[in-house]
N, C-alpha and C. Protein backbone atom coordinates (compact mmCIF):
# COMPACT_ATOMS: atom_id res chain seq x y z
N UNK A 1 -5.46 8.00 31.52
CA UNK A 1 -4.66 7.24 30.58
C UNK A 1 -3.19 7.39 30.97
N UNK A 2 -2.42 6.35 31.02
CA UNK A 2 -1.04 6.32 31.17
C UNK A 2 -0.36 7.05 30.09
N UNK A 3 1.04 7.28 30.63
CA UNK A 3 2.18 7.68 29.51
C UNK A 3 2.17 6.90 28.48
N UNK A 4 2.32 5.22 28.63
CA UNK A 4 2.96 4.41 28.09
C UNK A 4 1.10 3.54 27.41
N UNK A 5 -0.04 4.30 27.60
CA UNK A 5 -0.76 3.67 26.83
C UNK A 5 -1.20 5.14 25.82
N UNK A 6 -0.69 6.24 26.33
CA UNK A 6 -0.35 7.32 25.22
C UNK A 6 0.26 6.80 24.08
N UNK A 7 1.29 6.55 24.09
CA UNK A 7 2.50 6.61 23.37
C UNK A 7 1.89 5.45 22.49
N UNK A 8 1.73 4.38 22.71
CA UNK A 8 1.31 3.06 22.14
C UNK A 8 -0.09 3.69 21.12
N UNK A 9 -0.91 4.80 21.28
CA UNK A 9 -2.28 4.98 21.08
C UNK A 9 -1.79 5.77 19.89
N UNK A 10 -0.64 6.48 20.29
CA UNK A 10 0.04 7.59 19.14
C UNK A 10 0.76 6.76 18.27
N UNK A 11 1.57 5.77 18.31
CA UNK A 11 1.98 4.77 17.55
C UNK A 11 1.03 3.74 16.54
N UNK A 12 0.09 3.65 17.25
CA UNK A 12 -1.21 2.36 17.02
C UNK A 12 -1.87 3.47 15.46
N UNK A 13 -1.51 5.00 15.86
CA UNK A 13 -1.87 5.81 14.76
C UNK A 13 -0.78 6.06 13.64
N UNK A 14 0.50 6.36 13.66
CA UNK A 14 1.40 6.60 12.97
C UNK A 14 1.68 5.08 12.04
N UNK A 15 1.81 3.73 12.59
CA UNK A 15 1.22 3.22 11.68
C UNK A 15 -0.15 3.15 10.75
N UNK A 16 -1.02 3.09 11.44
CA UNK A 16 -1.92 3.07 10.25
C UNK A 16 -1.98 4.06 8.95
N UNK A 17 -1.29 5.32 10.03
CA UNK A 17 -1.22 6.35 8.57
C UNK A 17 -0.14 6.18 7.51
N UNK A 18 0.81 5.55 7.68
CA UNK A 18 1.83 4.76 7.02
C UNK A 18 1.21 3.37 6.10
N UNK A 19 -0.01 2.74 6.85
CA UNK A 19 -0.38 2.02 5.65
C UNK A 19 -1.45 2.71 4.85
N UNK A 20 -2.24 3.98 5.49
CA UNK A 20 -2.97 4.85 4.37
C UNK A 20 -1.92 5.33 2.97
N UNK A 21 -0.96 5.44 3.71
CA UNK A 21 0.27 6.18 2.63
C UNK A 21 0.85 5.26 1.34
N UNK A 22 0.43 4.05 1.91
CA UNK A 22 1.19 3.09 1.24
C UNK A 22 0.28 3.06 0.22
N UNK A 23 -1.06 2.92 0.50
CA UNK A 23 -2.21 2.75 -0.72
C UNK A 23 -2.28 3.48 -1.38
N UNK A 24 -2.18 5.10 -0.99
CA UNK A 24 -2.45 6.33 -1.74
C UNK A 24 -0.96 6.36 -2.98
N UNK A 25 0.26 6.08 -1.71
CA UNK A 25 1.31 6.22 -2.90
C UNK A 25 1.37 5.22 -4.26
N UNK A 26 0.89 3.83 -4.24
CA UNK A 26 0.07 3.28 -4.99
C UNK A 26 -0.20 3.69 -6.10
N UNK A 27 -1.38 4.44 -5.37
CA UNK A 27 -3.00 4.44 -6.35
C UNK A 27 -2.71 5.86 -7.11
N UNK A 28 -1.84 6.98 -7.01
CA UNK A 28 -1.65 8.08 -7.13
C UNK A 28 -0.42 7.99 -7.90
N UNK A 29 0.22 6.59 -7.41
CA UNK A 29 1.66 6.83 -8.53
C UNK A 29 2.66 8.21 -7.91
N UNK A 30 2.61 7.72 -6.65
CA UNK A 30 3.49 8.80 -5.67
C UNK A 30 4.80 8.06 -5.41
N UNK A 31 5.78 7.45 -6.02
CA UNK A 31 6.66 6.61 -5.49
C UNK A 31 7.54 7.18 -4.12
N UNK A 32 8.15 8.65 -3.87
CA UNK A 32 8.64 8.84 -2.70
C UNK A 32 7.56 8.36 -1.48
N UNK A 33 6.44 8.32 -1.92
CA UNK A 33 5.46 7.82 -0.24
C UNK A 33 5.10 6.77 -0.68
N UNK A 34 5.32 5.81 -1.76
CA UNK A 34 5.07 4.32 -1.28
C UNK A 34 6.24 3.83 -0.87
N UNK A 35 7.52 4.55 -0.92
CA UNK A 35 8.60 4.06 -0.46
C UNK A 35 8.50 4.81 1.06
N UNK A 36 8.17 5.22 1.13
CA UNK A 36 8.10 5.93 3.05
C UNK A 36 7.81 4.99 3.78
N UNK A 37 6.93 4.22 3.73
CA UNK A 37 6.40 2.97 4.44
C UNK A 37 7.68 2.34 4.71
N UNK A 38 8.59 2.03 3.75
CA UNK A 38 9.96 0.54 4.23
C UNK A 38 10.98 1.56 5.26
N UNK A 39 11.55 1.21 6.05
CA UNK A 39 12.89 1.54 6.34
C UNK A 39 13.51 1.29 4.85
N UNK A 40 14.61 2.11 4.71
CA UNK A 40 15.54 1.39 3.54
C UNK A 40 16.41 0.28 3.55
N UNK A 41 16.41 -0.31 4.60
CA UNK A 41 16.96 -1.57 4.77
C UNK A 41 15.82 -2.73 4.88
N UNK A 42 14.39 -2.51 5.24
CA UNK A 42 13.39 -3.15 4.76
C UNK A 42 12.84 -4.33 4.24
N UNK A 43 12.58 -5.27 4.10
CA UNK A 43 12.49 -6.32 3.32
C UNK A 43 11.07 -6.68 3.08
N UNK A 44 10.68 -7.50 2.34
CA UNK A 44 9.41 -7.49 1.32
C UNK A 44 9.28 -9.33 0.53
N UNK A 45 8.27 -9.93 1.47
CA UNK A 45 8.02 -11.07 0.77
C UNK A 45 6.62 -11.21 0.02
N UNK A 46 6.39 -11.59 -1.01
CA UNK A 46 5.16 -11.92 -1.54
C UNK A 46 5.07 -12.99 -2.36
N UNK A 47 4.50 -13.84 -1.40
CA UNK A 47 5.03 -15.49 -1.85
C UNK A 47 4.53 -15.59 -3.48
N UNK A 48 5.81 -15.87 -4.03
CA UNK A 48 5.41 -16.51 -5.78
C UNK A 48 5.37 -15.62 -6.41
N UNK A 49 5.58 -13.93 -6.21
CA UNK A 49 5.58 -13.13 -6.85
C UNK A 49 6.71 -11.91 -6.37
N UNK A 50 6.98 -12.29 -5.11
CA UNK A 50 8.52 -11.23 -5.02
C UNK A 50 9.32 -11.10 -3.80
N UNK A 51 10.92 -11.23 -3.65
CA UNK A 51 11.40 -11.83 -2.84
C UNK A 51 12.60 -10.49 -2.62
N UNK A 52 13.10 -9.42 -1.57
CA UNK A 52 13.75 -8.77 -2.01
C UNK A 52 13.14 -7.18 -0.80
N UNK A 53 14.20 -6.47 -1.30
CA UNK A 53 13.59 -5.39 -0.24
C UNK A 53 12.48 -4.20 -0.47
N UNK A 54 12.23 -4.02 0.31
CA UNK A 54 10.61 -3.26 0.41
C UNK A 54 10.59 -2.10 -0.61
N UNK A 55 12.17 -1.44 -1.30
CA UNK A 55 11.86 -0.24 -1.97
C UNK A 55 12.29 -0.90 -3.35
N UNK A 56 13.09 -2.05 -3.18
CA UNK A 56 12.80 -3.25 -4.77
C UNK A 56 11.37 -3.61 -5.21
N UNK A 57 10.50 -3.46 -4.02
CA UNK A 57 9.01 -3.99 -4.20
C UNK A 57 8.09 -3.10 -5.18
N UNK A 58 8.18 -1.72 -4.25
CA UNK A 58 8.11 -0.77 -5.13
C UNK A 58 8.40 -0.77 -6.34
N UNK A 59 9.67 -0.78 -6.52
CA UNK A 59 9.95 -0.16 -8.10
C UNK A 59 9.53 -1.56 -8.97
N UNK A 60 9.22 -3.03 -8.62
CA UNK A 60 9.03 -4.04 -9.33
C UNK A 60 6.94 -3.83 -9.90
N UNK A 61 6.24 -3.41 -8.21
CA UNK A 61 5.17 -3.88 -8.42
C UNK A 61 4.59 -2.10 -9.63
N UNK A 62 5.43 -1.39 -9.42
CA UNK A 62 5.19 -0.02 -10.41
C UNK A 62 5.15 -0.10 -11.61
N UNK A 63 6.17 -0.86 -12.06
CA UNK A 63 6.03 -1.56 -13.42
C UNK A 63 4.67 -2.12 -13.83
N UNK A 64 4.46 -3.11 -13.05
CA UNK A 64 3.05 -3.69 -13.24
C UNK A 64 1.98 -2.77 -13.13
N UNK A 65 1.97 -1.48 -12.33
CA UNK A 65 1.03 -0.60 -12.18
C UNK A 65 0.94 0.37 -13.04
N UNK A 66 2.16 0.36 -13.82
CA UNK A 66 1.92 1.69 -14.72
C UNK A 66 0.93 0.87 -16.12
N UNK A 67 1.48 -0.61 -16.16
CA UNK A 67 0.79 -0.87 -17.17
C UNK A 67 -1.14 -1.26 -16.78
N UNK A 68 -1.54 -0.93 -15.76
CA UNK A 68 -2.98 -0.93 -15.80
C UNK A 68 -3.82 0.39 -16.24
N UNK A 69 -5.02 0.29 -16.01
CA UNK A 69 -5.84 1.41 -16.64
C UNK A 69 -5.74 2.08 -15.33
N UNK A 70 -6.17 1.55 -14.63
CA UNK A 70 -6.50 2.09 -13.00
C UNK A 70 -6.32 0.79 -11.93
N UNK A 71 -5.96 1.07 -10.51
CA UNK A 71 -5.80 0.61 -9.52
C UNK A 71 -6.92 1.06 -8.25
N UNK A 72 -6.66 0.14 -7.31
CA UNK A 72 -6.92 0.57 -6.23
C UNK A 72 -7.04 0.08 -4.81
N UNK A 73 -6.19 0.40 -4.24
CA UNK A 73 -6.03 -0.42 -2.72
C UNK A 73 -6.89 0.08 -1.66
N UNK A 74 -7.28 -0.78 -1.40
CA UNK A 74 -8.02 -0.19 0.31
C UNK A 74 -7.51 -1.32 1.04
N UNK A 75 -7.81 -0.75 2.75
CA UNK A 75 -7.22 -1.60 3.51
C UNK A 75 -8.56 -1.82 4.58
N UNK A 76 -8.56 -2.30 5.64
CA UNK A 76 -9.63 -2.69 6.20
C UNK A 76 -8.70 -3.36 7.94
N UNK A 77 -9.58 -4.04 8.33
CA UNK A 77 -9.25 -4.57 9.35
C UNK A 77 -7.61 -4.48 9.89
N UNK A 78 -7.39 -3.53 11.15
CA UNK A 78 -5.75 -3.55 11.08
C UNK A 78 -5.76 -3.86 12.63
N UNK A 79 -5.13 -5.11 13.04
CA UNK A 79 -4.75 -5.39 14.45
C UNK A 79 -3.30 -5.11 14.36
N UNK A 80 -2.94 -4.23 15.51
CA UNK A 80 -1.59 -3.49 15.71
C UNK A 80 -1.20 -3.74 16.94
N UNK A 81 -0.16 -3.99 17.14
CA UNK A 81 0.20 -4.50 18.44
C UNK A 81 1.52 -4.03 18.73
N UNK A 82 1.53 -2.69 19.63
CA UNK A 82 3.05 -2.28 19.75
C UNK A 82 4.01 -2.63 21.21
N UNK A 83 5.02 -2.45 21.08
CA UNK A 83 6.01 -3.22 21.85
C UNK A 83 7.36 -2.39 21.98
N UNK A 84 7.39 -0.76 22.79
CA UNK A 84 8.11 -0.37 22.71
C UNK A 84 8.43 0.59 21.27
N UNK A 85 9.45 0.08 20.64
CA UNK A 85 10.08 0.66 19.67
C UNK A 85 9.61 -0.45 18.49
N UNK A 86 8.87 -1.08 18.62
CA UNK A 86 8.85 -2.46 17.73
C UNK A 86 7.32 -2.60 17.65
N UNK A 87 7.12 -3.10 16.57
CA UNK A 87 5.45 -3.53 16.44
C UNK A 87 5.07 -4.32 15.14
N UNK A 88 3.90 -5.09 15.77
CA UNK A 88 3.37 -6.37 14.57
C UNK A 88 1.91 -5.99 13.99
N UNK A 89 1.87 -6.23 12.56
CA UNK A 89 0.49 -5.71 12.47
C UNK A 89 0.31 -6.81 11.46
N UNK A 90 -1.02 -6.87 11.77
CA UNK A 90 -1.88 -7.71 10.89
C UNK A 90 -2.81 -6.83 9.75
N UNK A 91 -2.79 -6.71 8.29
CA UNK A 91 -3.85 -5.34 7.78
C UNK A 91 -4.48 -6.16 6.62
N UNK A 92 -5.85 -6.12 6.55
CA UNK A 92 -6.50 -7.10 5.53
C UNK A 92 -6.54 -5.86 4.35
N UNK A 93 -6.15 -6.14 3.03
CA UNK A 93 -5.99 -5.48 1.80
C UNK A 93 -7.04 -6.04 0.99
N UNK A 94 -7.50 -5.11 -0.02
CA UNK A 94 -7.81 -5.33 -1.17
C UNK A 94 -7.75 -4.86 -2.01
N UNK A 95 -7.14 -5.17 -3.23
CA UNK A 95 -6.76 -4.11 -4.63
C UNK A 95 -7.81 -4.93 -5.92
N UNK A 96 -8.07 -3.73 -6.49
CA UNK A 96 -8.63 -3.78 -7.91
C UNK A 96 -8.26 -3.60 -8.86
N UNK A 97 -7.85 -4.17 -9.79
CA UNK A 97 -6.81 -3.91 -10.78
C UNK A 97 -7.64 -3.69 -12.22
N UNK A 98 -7.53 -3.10 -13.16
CA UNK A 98 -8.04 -2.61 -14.48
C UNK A 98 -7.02 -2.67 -15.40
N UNK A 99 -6.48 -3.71 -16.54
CA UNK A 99 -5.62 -3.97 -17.41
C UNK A 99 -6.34 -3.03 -18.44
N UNK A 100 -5.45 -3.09 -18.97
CA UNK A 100 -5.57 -2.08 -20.43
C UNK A 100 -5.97 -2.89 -21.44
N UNK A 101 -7.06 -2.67 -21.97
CA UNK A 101 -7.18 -4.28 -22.94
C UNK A 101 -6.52 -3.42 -24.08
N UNK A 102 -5.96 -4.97 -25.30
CA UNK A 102 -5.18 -4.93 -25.96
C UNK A 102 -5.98 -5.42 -27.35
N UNK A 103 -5.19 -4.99 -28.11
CA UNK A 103 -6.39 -5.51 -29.88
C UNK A 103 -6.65 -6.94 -29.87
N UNK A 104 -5.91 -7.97 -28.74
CA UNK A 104 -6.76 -9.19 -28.89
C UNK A 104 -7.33 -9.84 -27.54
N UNK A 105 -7.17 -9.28 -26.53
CA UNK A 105 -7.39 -9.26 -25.07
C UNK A 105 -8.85 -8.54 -24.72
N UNK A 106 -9.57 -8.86 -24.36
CA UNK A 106 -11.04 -8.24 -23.69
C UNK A 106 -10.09 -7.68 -22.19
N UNK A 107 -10.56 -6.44 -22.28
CA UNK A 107 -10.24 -5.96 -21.00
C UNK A 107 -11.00 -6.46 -19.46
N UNK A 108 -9.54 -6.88 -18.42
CA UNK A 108 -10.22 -7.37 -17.64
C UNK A 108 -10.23 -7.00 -16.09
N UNK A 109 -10.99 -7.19 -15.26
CA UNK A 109 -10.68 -6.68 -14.02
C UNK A 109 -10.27 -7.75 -12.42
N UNK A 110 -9.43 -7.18 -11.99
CA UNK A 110 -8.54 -8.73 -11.10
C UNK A 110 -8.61 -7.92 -9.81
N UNK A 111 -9.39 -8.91 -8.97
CA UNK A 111 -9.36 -8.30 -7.41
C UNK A 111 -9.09 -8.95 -6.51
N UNK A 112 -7.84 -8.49 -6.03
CA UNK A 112 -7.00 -9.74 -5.13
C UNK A 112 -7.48 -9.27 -3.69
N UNK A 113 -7.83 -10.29 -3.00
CA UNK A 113 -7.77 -10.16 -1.32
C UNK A 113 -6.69 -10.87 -0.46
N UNK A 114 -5.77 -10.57 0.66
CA UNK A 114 -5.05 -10.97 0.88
C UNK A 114 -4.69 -9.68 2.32
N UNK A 115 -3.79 -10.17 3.02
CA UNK A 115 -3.37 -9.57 4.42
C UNK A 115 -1.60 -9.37 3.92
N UNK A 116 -1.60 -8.15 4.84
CA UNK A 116 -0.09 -7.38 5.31
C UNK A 116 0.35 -7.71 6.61
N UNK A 117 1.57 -8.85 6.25
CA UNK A 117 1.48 -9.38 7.85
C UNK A 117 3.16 -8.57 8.53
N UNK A 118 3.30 -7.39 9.07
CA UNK A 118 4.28 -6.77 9.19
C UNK A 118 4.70 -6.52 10.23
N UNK A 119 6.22 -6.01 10.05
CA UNK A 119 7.15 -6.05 11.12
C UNK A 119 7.58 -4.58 10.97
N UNK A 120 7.39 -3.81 12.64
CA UNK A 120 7.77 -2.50 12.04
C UNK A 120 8.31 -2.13 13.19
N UNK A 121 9.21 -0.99 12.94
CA UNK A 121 10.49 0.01 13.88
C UNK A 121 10.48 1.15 13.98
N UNK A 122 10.57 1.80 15.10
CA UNK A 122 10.68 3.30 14.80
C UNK A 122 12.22 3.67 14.90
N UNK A 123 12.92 4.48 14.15
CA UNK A 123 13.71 4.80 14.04
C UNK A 123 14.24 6.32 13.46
N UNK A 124 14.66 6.66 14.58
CA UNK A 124 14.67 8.29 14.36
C UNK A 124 13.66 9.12 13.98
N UNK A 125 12.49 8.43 15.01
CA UNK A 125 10.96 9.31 15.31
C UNK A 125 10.22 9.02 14.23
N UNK A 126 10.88 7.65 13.19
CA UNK A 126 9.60 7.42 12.39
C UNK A 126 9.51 6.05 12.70
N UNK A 127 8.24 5.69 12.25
CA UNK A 127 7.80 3.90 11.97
C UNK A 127 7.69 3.88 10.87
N UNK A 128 8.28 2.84 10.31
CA UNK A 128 8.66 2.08 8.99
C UNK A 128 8.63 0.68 9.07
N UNK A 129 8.22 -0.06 7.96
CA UNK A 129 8.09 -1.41 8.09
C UNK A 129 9.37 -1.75 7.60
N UNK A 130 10.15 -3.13 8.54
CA UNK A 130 11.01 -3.72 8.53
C UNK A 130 11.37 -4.99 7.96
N UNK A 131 9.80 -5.51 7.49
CA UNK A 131 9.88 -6.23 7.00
C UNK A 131 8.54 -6.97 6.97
N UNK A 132 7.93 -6.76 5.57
CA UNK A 132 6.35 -6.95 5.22
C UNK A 132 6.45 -8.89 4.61
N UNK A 133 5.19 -9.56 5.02
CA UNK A 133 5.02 -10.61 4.33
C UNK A 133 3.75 -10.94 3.42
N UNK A 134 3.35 -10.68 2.72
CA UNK A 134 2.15 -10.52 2.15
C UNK A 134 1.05 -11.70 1.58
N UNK A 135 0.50 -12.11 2.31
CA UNK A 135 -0.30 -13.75 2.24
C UNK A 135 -1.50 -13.23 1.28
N UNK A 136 -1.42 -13.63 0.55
CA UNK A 136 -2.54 -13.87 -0.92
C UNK A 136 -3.64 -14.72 -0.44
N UNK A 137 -4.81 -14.07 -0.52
CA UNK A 137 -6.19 -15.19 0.28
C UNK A 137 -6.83 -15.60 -0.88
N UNK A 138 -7.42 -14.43 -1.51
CA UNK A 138 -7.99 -15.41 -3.14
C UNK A 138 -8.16 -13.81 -3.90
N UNK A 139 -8.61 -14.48 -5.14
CA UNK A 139 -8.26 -13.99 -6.20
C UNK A 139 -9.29 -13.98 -7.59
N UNK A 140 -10.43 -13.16 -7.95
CA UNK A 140 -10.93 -13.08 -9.24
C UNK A 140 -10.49 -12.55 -10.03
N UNK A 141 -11.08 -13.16 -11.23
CA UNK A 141 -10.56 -12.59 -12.33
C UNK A 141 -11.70 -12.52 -13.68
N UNK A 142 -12.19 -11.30 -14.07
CA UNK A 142 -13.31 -11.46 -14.59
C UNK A 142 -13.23 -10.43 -15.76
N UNK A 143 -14.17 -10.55 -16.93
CA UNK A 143 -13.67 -9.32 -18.22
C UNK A 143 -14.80 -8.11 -17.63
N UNK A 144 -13.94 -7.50 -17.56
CA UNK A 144 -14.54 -6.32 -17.20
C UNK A 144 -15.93 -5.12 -17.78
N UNK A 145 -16.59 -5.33 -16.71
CA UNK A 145 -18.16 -4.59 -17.17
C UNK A 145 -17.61 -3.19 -16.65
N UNK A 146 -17.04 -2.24 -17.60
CA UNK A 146 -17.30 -0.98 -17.46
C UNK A 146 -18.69 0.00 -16.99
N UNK A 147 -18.09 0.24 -15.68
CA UNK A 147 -19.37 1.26 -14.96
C UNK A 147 -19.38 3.01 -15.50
N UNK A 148 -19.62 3.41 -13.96
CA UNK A 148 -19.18 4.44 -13.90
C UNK A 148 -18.00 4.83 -13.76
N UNK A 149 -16.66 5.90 -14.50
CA UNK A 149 -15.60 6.16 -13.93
C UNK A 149 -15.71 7.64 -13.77
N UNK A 150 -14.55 8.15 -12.78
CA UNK A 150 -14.83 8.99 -12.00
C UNK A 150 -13.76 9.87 -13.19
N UNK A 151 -14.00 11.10 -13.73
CA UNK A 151 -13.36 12.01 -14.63
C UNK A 151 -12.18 12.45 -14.22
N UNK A 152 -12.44 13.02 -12.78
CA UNK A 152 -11.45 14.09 -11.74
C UNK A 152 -10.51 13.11 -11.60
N UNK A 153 -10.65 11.22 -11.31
CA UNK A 153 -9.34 10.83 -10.55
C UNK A 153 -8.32 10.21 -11.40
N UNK A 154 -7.34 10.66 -10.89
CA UNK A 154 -6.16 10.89 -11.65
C UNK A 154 -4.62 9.77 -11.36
N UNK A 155 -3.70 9.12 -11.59
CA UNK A 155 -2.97 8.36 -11.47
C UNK A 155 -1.52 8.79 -11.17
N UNK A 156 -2.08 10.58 -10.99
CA UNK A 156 -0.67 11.33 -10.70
C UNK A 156 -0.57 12.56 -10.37
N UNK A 157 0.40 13.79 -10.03
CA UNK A 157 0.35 14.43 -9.07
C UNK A 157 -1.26 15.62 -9.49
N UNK A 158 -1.74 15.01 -11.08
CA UNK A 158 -2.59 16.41 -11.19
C UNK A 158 -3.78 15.73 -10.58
N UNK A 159 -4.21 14.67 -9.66
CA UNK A 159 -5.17 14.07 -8.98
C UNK A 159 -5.57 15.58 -8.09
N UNK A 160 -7.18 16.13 -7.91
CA UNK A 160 -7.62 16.87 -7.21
C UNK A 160 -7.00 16.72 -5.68
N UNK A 161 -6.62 15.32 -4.96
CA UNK A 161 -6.79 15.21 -3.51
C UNK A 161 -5.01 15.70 -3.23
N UNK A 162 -4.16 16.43 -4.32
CA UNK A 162 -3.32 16.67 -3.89
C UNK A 162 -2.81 18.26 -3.94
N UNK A 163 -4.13 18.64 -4.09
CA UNK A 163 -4.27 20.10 -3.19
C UNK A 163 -4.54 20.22 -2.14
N UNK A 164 -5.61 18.98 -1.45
CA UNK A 164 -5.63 19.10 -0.31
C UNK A 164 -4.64 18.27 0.65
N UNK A 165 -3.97 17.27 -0.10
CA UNK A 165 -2.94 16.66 0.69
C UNK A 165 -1.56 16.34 -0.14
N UNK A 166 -0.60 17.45 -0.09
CA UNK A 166 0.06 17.30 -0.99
C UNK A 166 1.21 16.33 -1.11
N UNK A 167 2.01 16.07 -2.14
CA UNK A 167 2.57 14.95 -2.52
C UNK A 167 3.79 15.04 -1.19
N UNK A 168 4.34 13.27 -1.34
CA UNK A 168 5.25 12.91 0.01
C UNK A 168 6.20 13.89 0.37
N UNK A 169 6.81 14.49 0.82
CA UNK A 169 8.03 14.76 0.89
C UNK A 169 8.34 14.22 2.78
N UNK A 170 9.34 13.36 2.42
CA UNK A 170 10.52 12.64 3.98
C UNK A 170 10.94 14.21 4.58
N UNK A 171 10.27 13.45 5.68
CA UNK A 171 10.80 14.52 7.02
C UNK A 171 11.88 14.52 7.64
């Protein structure tokens, strides 16, 4: 293996763990590591729903997250393509959303599918996205059949998985 298909293989990883981070900071209600993902100069499109920079995104789409019951992002398919100091990624998302039903609202559950189409930099030994565009593919919306929920998982730092991986702190 070359130097330069090293480096790309080690990169091809430091993003993806940057979009693991992004979901967990999310789903965990970690805001210093869903903001780790942007550079702070960053930018953040999500057509019809938000126009503005990547750590504005944050603090806009948190709002909306604090008011659900539960969340949850996973990511799936990630074509990464690096270029030096620079790189494009393609990452197919899906979140599950759980509203809080209300005394006249049936509680309901909304599961958006849609891709992370991003622009990212390393800068001072990190990769950060420079600028995310977020294409919305489709969208249910259905009243929610309560299953099984899981007791242990948690929406904040007293979540079990942050003994074994503890909360963000910037390097």
């Amino acid at each position: 293996m070359s130097d330069l298909d090293y480096e790309r293989l080690i990169a091809r990883q430091e993003i993806y763990d940057a979009l693991c981070r992004y979901c967990r900071g999310l789903d965990r209600m970690d805001k210093a590591m869903a903001y780790s993902v942007w550079h702070g100069d960053g930018t953040a499109l999500y057509h019809g729903m938000y126009e503005g920079t990547g750590h504005g995104f944050v603090d806009w789409v948190w709002k909306a997250h604090e008011a659900m019951e539960r969340h949850s992002h996973q990511i799936a398919n990630s074509l990464i393509e690096i270029n030096g100091e620079t790189a494009r990624s393609e990452t197919y998302v899906t979140v599950a959303l759980w509203t809080n039903p209300d005394h006249e609202a049936q509680q309901m559950e909304i599961i958006g599918k849609g891709r992370y189409v991003d622009m990212w930099s390393k800068r001072g030994g990190k990769w950060a996205i420079s600028h995310r565009e977020y294409l919305h593919d489709m969208e249910s919306i259905h009243a929610l059949n309560r299953g099984n929920v899981g007791e242990a998982s948690r929406r904040d730092l007293s979540d079990p998985s942050f003994k074994v991986i503890p909360a963000y702190v910037d390097s």
